[in-house]
Protein backbone atom coordinates (compact mmCIF):
# COMPACT_ATOMS: atom_id res chain seq x y z
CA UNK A 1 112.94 183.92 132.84
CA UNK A 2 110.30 181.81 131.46
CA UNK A 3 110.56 180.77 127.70
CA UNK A 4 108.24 181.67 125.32
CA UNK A 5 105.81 179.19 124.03
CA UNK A 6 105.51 179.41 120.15
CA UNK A 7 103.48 178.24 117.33
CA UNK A 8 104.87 178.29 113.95
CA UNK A 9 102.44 178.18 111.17
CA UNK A 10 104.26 177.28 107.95
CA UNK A 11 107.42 176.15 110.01
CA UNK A 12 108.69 174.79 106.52
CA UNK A 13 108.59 178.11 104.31
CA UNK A 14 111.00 180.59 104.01
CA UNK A 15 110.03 182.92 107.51
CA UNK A 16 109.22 179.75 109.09
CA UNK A 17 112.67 178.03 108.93
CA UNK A 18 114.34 181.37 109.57
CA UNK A 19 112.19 181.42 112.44
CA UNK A 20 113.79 178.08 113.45
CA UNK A 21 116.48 179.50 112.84
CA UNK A 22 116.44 182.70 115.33
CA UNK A 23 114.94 179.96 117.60
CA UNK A 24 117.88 177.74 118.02
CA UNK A 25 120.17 180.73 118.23
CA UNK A 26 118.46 181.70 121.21
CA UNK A 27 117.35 178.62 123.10
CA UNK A 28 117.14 180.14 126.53
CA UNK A 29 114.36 182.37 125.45
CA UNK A 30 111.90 180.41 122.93
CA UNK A 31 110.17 177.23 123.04
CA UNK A 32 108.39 175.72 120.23
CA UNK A 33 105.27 174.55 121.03
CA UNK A 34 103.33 173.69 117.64
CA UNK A 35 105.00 173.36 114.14
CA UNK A 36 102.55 172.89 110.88
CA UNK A 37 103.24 172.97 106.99
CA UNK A 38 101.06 172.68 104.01
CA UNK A 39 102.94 170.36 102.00
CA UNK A 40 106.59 169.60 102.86
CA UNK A 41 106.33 166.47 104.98
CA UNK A 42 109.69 165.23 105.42
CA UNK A 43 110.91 168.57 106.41
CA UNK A 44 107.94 168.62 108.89
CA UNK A 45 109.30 165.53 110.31
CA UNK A 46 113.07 166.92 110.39
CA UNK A 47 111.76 169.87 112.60
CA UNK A 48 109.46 168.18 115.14
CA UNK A 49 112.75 165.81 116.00
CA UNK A 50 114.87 168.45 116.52
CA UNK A 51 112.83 171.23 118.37
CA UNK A 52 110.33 168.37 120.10
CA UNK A 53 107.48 170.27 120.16
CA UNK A 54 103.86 169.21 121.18
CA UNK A 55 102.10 168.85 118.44
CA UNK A 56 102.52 169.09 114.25
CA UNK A 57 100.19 169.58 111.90
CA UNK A 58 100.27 168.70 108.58
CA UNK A 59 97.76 170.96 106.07
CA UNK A 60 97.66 168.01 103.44
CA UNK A 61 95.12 165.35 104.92
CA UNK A 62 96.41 162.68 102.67
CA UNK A 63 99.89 162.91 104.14
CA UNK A 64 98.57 162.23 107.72
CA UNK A 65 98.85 158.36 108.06
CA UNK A 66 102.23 159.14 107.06
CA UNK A 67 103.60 161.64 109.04
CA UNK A 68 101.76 159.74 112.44
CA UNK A 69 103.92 157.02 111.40
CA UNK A 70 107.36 158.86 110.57
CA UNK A 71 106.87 160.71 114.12
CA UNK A 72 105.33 157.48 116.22
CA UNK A 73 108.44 156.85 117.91
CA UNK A 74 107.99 160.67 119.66
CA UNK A 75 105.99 161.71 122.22
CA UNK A 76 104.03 164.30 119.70
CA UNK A 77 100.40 164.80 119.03
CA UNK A 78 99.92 164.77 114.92
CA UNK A 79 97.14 166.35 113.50
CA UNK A 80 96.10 167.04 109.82
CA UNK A 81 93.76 169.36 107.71
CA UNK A 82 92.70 173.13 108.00
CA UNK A 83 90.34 172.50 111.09
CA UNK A 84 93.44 171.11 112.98
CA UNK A 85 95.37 173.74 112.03
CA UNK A 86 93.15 176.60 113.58
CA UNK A 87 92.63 174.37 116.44
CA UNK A 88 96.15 174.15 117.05
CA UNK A 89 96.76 177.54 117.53
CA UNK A 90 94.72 178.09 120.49
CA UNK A 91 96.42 176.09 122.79
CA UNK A 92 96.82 177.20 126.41
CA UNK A 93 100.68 176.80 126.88
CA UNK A 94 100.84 179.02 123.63
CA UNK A 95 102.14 182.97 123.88
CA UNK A 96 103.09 183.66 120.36
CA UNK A 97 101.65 182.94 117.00
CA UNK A 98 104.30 183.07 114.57
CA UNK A 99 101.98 183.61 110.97
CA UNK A 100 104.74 182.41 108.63
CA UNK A 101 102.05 180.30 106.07
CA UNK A 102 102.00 182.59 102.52
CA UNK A 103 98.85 183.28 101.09
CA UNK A 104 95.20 183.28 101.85
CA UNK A 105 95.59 180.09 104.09
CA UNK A 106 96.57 182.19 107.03
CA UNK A 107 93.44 183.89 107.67
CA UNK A 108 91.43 181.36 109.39
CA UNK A 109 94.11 180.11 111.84
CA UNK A 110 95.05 184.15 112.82
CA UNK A 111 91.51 184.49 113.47
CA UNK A 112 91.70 181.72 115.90
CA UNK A 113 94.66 182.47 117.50
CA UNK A 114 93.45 186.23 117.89
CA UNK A 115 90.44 184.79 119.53
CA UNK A 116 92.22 182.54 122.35
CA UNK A 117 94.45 185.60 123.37
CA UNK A 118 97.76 184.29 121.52
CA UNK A 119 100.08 187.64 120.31
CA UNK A 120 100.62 187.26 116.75
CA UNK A 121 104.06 187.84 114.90
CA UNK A 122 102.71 188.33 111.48
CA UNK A 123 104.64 187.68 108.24
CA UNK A 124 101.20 186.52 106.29
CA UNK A 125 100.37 190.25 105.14
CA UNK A 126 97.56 188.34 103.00
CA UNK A 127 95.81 188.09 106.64
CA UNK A 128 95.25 191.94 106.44
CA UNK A 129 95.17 191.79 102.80
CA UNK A 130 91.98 190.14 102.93
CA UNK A 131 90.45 190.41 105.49
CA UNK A 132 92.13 193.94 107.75
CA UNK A 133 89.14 195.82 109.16
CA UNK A 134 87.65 192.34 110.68
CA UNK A 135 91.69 191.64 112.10
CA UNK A 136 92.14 195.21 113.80
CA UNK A 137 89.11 195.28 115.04
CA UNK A 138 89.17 191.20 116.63
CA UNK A 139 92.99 191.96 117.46
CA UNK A 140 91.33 195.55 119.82
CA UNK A 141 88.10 193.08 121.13
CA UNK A 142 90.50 190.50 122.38
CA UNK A 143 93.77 192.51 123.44
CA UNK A 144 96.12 191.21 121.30
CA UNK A 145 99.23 192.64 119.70
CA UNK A 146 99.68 192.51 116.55
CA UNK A 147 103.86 192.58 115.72
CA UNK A 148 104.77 192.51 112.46
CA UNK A 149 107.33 190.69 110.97
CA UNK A 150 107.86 192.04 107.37
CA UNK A 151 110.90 193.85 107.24
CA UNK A 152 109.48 197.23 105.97
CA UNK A 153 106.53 197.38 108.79
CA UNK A 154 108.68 196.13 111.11
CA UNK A 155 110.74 199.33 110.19
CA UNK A 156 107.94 201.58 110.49
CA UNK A 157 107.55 199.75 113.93
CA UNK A 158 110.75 200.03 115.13
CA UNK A 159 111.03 204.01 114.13
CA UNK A 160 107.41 204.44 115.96
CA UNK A 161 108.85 203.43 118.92
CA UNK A 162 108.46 206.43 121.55
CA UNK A 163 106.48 208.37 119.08
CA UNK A 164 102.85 207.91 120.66
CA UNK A 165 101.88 211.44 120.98
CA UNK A 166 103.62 212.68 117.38
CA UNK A 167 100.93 211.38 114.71
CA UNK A 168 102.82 209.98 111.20
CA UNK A 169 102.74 212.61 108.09
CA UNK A 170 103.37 209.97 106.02
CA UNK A 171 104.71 206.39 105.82
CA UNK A 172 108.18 206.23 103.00
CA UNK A 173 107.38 202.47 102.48
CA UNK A 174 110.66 200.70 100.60
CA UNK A 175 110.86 198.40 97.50
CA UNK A 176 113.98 196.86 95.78
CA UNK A 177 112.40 197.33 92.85
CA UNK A 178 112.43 193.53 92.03
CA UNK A 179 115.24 191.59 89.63
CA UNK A 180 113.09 193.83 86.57
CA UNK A 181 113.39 197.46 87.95
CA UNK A 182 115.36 198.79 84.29
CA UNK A 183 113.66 196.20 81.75
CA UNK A 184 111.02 197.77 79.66
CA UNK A 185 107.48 196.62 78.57
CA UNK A 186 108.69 194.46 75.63
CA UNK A 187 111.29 192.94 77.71
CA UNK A 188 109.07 192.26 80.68
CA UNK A 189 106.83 190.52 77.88
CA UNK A 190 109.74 187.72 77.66
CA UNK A 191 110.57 187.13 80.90
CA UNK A 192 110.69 183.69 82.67
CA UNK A 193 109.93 182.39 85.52
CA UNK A 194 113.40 181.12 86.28
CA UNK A 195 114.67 185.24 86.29
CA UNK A 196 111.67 186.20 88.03
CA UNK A 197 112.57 184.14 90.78
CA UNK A 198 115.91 185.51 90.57
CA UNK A 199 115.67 188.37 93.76
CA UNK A 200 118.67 190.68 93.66
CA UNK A 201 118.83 191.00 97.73
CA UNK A 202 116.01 189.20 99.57
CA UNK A 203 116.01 185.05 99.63
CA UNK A 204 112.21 184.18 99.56
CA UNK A 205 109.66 181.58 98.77
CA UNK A 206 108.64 181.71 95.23
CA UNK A 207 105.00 183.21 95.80
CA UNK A 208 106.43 185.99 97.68
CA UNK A 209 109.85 186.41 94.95
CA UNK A 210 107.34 186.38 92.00
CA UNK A 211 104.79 189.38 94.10
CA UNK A 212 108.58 191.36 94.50
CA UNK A 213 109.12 190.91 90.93
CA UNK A 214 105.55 192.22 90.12
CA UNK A 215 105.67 195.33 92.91
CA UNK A 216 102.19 193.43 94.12
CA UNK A 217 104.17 192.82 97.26
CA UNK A 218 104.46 196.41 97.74
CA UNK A 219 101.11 196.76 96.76
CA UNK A 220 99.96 194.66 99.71
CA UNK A 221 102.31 195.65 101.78
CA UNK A 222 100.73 199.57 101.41
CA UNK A 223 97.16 198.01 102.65
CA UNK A 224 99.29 195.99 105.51
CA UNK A 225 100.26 199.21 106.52
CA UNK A 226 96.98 201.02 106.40
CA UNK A 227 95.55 198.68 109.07
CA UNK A 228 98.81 198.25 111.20
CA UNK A 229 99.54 201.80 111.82
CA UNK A 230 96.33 203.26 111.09
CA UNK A 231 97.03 205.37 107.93
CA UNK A 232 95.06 206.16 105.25
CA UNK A 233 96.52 204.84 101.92
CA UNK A 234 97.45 208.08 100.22
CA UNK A 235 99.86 208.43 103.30
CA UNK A 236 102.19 205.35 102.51
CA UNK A 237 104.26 206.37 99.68
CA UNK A 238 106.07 203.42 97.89
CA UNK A 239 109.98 204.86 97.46
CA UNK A 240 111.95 201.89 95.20
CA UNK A 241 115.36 201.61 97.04
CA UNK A 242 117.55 199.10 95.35
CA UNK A 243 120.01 198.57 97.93
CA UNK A 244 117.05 197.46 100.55
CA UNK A 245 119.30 198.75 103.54
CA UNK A 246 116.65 201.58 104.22
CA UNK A 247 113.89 199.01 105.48
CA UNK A 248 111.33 201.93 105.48
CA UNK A 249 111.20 205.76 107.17
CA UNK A 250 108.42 207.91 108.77
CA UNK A 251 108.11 211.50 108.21
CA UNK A 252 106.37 213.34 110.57
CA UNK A 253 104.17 216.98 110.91
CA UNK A 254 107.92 218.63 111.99
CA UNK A 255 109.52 217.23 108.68
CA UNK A 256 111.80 214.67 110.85
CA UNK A 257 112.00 211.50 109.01
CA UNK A 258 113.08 208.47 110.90
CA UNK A 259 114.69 205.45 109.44
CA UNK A 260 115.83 201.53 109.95
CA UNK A 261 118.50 200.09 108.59
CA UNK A 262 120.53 196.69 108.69
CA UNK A 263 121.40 194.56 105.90
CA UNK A 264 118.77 192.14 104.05
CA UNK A 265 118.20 190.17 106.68
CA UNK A 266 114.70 188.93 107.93
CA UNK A 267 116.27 186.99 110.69
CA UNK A 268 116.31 190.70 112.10
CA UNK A 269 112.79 191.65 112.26
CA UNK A 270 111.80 187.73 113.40
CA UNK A 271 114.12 188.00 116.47
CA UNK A 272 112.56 191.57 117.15
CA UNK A 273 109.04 190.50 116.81
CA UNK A 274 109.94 187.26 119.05
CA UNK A 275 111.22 189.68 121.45
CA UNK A 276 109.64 192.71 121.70
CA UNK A 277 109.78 195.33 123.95
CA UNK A 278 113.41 193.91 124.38
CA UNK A 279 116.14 193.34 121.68
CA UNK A 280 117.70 190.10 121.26
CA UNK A 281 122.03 190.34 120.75
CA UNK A 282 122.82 188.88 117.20
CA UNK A 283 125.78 187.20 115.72
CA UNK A 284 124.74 187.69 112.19
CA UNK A 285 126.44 189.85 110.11
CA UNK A 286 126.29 193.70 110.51
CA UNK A 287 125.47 196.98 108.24
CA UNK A 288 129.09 197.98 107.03
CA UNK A 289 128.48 201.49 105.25
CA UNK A 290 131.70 200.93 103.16
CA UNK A 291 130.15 198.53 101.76
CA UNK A 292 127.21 200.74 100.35
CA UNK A 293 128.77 204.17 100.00
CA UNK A 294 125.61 205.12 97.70
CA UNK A 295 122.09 204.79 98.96
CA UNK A 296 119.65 205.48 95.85
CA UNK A 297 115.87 205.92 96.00
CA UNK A 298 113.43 206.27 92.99
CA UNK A 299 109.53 206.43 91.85
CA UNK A 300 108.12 203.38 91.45
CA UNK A 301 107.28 203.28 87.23
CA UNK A 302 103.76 202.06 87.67
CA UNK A 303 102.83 201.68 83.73
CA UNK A 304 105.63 198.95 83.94
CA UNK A 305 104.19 197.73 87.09
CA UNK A 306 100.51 197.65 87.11
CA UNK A 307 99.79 195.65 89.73
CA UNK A 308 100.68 198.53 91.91
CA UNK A 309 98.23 200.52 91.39
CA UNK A 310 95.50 197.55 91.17
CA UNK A 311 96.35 197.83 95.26
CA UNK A 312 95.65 201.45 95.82
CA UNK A 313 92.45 200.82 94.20
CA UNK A 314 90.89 197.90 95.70
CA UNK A 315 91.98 199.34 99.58
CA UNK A 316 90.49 202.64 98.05
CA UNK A 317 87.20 201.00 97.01
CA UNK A 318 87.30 198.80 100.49
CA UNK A 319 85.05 196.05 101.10
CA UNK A 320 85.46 192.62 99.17
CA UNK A 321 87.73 194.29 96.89
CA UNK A 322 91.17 193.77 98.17
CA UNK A 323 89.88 190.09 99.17
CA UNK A 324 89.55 189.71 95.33
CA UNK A 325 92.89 191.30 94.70
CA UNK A 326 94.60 188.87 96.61
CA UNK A 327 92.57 185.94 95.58
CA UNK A 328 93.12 186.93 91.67
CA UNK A 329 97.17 187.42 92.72
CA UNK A 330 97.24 183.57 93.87
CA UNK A 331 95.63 182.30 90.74
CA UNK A 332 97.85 184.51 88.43
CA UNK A 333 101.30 183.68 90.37
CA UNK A 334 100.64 179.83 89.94
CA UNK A 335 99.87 180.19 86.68
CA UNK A 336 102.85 182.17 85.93
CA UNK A 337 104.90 179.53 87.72
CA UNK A 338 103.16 177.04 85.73
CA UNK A 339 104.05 178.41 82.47
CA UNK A 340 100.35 178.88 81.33
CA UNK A 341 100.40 182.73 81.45
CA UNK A 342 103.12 185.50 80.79
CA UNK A 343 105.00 188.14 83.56
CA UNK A 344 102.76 190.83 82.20
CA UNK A 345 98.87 188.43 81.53
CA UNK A 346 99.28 188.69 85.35
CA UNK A 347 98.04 191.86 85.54
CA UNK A 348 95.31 191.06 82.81
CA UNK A 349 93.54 188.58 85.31
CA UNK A 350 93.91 190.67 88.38
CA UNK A 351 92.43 193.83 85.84
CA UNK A 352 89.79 191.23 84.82
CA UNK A 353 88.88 189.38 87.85
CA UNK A 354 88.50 193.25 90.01
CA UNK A 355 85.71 194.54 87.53
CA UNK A 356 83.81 190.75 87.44
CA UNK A 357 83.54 189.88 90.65
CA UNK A 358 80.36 190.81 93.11
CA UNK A 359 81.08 193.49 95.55
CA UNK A 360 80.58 193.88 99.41
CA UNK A 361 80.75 197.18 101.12
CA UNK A 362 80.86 195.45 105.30
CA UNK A 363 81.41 191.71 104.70
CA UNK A 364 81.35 189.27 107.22
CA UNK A 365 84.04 186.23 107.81
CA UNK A 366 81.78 184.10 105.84
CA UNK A 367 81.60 186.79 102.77
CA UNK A 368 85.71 186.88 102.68
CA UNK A 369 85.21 183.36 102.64
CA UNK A 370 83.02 183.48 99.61
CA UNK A 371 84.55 186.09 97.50
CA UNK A 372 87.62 184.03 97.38
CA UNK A 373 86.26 181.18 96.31
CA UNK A 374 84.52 183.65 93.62
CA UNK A 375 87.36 185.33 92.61
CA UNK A 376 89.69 182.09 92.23
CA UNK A 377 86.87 180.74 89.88
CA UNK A 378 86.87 183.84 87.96
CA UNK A 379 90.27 184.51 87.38
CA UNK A 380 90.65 180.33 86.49
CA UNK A 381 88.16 180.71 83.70
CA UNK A 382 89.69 183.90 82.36
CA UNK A 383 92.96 181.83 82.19
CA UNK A 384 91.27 178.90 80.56
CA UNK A 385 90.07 181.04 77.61
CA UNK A 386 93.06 183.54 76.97
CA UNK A 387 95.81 180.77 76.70
């Protein structure tokens, strides 16, 4: 059987190297084709000699010259900078698109790899975030599948599966609840970023540990799910399951609710999204219900939580808005990690940046790409002046 070609965008992150990971467990069926990272050069390097692929790109222009020279010995074509990156993407060879880059970063190159044909395994929910009516309806012009690699919508997925003709009631979308689900207001006031970045099940890249910690991840994972499985969002209810062996259920018009379960493990959904229709035999550790002899599930407490309901809003309103959301998210996290703002100032500059940035109702690539830049700038200044 022919290997599958794939590019990994953001080979150095978290899903990426996990990615790798599934990758070298199953050598007979994957072949990486292009590897890329923002930032973490010698990583970068690392990969390419092991897995050989055809080209690398490095996201950082300034670390080109050396990356071409750490990799000159190889027979691999090194590019650098965001232009390369969406480039890269479209080779020929290429059958997947593995979208494991966090953040607003992953738009452009999905575009482009929607747009030369390439199915995309997506674990950058910020693509649909931003930007999810213009991605559905590119992903339905071109033919491509979208496969998701997130472990709840790969759930929701997985229990859709044979379900074409029964339409979904509603979507029971699952959160840990985040290392702060008992704390209250004055003690989420304190909190640092060192325990914030302390997950109680999941190992993740900071960005996507501090959004957990927050609930915004749940947040964006509801308007992920709007566009993936074509819901509306007051059909995706948010159910906080500490134990995060339920990855997410579907109830349907009967009452039947179907579920997916397996222990934290995103090596799981990767290797299913890798291999769909067909499932790929693991040798990772499996669900052992002695282990959990209690499953618990709970409301999500979303005067703690605020960012939450920030998410239901902005899908609600449509447009630019969620665009701003997510660009207003980036600038808080880093300033969180940063120590220049509090756990709870986060959801000041996402409150402030929503209600003072410009609106658009049916934007175009290019007015994603502006209300971005707008919202960044906003939610900077508001910052700047409420040390």
């Amino acid at each position: 059987m022919k290997k599958r070609q794939l590019a990994i965008i953001g080979s150095t992150g978290s899903i990426g190297t996990q990615t790798l990971q599934v990758v070298r467990s199953h050598p007979e069926s994957f072949e990486v084709h292009t590897l890329t990272a923002y930032n973490q050069l010698d990583l970068l390097v690392k990969q390419a000699r092991e897995f050989m692929p055809e080209v690398v790109v490095i996201a950082n222009e300034t670390k080109y010259a050396e990356l071409k020279e750490a990799l000159e010995d190889l027979p691999i074509k090194v590019w650098a900078g965001a232009s390369a990156l969406a480039q890269a993407v479209t080779s020929t060879p290429i059958d997947m698109v593995v979208t494991a880059i966090v953040g607003y970063a992953g738009l452009r190159p999905t575009i482009a790899a929607i747009k030369a044909g390439k199915a995309i395994a997506l674990a950058n929910k910020e693509t649909l975030v931003v930007a999810g009516e213009l991605i559905t309806r590119l992903a339905q012009e071109y033919k491509v599948p979208i496969l998701p690699v997130d472990s709840e919508h790969s759930a929701i997925f997985q229990c859709l599966a044979g379900e074409e003709v029964n339409p979904i009631e509603k979507i029971h979308l699952t959160a840990s609840g985040g290392p702060f689900r008992t704390k209250t207001l004055e003690e989420l006031a304190n909190v640092t970023k060192r325990q914030a970045l302390k997950h109680p099940n999941w190992a993740m890249g900071a960005k996507v540990t501090i959004d957990s910690a927050s609930l915004m991840n749940k947040g964006f994972e509801m308007i992920e799910a709007k566009w993936l499985f074509n819901v509306r969002p007051d059909q995706v209810h948010i159910l906080v399951h500490p134990q995060s062996i339920v990855h997410s259920m579907i109830e349907f018009e009967d009452g039947s609710i179907k579920a997916q379960l397996g222990i934290p493990d995103m090596k799981l959904p990767i290797a299913y999204a890798l291999s769909y229709p067909k499932r790929m035999k693991s040798h990772e550790p499996k669900l052992d219900f002695n282990q959990y002899a209690k499953l618990t599930f709970e409301e999500p407490d979303t005067k703690r939580f605020r960012n939450l309901p920030f998410a239901f809003e902005a899908i609600n309103k449509g447009g630019t808005s969620p665009c701003t959301l997510n660009a207003a998210n980036e600038i808080a996290v880093e300033a969180f990690l940063k120590d220049k703002i509090g756990f709870l100032h986060m959801s000041d500059v996402l409150d402030y940046t929503l209600s003072h940035s410009a609106f658009i109702n049916k934007p175009t690539y290019t007015d994603y790409v502006a209300t971005d830049a707008e919202a960044r700038q906003i939610a900077i200044d508001y910052i700047s002046r409420n040390k």
